[in-house]
N, C-alpha and C. Protein backbone atom coordinates (compact mmCIF):
# COMPACT_ATOMS: atom_id res chain seq x y z
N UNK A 1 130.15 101.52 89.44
CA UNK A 1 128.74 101.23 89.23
C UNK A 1 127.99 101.24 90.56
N UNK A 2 129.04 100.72 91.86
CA UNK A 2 128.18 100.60 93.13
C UNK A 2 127.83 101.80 93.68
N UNK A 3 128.87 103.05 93.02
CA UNK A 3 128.63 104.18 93.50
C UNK A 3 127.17 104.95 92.96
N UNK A 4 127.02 104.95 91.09
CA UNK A 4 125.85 105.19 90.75
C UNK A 4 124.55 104.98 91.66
N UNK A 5 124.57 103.57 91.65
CA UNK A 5 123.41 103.10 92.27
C UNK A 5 123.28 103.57 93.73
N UNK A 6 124.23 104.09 94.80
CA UNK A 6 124.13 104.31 96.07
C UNK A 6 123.72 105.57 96.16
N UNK A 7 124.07 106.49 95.16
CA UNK A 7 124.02 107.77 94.65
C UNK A 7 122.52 107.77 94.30
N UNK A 8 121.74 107.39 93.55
CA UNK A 8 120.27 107.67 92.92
C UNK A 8 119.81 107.11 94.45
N UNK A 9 119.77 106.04 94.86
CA UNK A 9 119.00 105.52 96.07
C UNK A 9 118.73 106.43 97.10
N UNK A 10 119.82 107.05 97.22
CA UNK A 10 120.25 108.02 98.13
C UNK A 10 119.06 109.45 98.12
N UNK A 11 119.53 109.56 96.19
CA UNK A 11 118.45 111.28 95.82
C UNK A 11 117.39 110.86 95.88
N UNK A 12 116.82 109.47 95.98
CA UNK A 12 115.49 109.19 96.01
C UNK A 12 114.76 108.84 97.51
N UNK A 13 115.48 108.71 98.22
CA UNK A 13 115.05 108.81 99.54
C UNK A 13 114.93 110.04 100.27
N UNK A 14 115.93 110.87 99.84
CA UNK A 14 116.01 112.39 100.67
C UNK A 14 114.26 112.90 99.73
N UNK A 15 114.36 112.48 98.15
CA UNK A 15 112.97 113.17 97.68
C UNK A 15 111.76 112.90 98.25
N UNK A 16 112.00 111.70 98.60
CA UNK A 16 110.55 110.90 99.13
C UNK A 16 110.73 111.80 100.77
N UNK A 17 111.62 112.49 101.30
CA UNK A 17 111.65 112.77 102.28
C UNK A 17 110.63 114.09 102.54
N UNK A 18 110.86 114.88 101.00
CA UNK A 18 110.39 116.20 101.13
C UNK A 18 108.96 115.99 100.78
N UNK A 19 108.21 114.64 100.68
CA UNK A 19 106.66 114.97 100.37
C UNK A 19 105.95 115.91 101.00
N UNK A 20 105.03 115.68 100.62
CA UNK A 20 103.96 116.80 101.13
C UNK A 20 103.36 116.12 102.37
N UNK A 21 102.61 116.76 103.12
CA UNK A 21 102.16 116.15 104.21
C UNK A 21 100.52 116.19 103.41
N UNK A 22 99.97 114.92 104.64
CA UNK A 22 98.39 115.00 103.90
C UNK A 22 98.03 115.57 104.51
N UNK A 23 96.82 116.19 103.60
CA UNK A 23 95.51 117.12 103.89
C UNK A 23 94.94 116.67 104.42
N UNK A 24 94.10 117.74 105.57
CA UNK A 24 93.41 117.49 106.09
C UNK A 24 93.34 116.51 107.10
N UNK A 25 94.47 116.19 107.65
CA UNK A 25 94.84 114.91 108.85
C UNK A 25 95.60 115.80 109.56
N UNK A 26 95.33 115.79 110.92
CA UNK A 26 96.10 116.14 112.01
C UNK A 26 97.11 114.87 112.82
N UNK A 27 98.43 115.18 112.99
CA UNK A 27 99.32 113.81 113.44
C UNK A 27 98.80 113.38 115.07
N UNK A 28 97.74 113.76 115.28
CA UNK A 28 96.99 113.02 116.85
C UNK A 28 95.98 112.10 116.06
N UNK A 29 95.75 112.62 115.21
CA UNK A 29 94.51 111.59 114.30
C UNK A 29 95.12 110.59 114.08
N UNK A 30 95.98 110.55 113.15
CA UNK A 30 97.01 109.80 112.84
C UNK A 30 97.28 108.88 113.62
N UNK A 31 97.87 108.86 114.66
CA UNK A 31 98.06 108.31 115.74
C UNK A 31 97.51 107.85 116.25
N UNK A 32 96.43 108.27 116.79
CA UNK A 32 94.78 107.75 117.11
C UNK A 32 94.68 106.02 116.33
N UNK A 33 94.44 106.80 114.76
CA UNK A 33 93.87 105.22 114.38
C UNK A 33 95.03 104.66 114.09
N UNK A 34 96.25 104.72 114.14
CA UNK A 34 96.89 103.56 114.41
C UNK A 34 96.88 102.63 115.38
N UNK A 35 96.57 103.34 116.78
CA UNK A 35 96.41 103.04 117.98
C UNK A 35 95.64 101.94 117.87
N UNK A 36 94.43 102.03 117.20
CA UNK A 36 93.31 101.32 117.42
C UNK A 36 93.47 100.10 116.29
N UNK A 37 94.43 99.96 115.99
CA UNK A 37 95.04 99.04 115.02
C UNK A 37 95.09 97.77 116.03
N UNK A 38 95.09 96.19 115.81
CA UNK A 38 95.07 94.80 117.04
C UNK A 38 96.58 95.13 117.17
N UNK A 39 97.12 95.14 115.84
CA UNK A 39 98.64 94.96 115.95
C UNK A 39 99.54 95.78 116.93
N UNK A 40 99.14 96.76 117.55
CA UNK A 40 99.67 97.87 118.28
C UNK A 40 99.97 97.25 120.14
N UNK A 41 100.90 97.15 120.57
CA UNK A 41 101.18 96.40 121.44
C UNK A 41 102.22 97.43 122.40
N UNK A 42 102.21 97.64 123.79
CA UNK A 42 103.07 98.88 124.48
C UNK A 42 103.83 98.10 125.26
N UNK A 43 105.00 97.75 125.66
CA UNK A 43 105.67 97.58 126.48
C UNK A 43 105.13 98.02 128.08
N UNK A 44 105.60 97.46 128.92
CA UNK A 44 104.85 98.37 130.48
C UNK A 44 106.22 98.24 130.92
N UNK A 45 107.49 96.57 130.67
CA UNK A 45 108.08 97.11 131.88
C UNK A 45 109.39 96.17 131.22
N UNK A 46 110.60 96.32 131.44
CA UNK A 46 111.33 95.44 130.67
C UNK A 46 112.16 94.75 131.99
N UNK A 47 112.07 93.84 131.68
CA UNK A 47 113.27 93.19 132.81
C UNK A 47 115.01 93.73 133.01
């Protein structure tokens, strides 16, 4: 049974893999307004 279930999880992630990309968004845009998200935080320097 553990196998079923590891098995569908599995075909359903590789499917969700092949979506489509969205229209009309370029991945700098993308990026962009995430950027400008508060939550977005960069490392500068690690000990």
């Amino acid at each position: 049974m553990r196998f079923v279930i590891a098995a569908t999880m599995l075909t359903l992630i590789s499917a969700g893999a092949h979506a489509a990309p969205p229209q009309g968004a370029k991945l700098s845009d993308i990026i962009a307004k995430v950027e400008q998200t508060p939550d977005i935080e960069y490392i500068d320097e690690v000990d």
